[in-house]
C-alpha atoms as a PDB file:
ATOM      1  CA  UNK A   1     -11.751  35.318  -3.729  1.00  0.00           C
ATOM      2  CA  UNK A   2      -9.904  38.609  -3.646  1.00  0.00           C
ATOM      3  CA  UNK A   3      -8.950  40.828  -7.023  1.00  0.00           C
ATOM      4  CA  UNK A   4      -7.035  42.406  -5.064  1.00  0.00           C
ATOM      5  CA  UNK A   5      -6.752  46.653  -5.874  1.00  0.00           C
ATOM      6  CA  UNK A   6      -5.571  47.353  -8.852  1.00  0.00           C
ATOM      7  CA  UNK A   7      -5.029  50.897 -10.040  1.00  0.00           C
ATOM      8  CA  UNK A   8      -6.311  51.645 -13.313  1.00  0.00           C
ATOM      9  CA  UNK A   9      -7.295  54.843 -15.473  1.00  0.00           C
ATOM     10  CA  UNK A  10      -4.604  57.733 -16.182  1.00  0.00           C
ATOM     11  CA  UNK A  11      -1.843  59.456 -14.528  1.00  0.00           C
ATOM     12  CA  UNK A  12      -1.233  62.430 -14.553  1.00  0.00           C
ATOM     13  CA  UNK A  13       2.183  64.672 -14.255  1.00  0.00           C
ATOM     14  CA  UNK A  14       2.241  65.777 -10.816  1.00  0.00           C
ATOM     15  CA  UNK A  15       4.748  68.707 -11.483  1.00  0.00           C
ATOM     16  CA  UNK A  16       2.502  70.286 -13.717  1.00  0.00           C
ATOM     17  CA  UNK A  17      -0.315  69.996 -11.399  1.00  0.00           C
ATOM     18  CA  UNK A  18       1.181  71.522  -8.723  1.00  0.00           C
ATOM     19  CA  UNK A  19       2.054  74.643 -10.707  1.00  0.00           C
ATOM     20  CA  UNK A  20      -1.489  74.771 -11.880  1.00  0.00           C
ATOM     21  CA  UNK A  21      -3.057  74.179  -8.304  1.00  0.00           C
ATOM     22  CA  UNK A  22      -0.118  77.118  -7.017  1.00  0.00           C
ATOM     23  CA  UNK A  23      -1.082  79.640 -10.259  1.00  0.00           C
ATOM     24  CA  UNK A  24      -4.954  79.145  -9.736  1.00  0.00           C
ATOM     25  CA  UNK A  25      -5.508  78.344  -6.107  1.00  0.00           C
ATOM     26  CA  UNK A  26      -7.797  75.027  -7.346  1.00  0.00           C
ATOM     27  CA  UNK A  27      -7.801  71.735  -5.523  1.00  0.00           C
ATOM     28  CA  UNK A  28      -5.314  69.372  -6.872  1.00  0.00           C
ATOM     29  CA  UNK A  29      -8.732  67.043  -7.106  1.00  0.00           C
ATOM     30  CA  UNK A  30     -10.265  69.539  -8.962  1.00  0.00           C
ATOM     31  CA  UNK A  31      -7.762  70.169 -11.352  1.00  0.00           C
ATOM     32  CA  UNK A  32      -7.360  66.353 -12.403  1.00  0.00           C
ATOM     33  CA  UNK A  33     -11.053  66.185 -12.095  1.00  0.00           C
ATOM     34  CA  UNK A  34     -10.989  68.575 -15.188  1.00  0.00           C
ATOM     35  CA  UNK A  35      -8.569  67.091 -16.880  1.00  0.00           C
ATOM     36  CA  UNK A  36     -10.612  64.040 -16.894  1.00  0.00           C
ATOM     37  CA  UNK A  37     -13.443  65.786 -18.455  1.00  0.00           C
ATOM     38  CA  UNK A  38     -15.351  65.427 -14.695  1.00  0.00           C
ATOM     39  CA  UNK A  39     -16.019  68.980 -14.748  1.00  0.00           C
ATOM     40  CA  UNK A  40     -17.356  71.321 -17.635  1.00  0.00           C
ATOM     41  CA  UNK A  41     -16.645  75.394 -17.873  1.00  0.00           C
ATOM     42  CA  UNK A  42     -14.116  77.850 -18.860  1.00  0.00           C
ATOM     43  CA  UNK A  43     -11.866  77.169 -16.364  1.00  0.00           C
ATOM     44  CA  UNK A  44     -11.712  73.285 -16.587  1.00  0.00           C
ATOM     45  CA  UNK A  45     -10.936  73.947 -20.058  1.00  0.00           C
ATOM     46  CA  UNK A  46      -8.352  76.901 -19.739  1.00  0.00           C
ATOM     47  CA  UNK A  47      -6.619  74.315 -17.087  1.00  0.00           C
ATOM     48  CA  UNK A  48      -7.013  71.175 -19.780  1.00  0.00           C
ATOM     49  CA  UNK A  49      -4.792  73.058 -22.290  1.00  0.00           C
ATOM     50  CA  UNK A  50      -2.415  74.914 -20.224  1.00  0.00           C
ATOM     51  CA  UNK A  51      -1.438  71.411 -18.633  1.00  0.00           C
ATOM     52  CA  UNK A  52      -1.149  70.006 -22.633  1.00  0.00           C
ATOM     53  CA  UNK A  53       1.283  72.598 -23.178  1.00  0.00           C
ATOM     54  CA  UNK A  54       3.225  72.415 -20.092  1.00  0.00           C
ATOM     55  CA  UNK A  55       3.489  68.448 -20.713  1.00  0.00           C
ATOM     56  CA  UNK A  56       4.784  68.818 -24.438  1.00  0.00           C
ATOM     57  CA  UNK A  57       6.875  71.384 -22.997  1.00  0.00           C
ATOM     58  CA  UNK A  58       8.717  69.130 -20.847  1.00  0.00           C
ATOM     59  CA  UNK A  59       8.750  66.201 -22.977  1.00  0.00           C
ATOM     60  CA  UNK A  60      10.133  68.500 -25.609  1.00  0.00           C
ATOM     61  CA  UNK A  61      13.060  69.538 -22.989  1.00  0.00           C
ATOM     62  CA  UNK A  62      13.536  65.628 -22.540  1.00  0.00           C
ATOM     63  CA  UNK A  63      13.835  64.727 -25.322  1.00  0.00           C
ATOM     64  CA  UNK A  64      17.191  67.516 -26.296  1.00  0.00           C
ATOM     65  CA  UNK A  65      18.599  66.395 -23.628  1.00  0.00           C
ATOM     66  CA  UNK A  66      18.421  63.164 -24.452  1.00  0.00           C
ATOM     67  CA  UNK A  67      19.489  64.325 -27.694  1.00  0.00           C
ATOM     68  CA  UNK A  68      22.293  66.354 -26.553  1.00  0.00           C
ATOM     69  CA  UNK A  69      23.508  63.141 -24.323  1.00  0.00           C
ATOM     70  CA  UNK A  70      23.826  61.130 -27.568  1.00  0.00           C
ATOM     71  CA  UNK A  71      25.693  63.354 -29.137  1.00  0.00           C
ATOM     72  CA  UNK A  72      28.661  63.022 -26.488  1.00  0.00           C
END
């Protein structure tokens, strides 16, 4: 019997960890590896909240846009 692959656990916003892995030089795996809590220090922190701000950042743009659109 096969279960086949199935994908679970979190994604994360690729955008926002490409500008982290292109402002700090750190893996891409590293940075979602601190994200996930994987890795402990000042920088997996410093990288946990800057990518909390960039996401409510861009949901915040979204979401006027959207707003804006319904407006029309």
């Amino acid at each position: 019997m096969n279960k086949g692959n199935q994908k679970t656990g979190k994604y994360y916003h690729e955008d926002v960890i490409r500008i982290l892995h292109e402002k700090y030089g750190y893996t891409k795996d590293y940075i979602r590896k601190s994200l996930r809590g994987d890795r402990v220090g000042i920088m997996p922190d410093r990288i946990k909240k800057e990518y909390n701000q960039m996401v409510a950042a861009s949901q915040k743009a979204v979401q006027e846009v959207a707003n804006q659109q319904s407006h029309l």
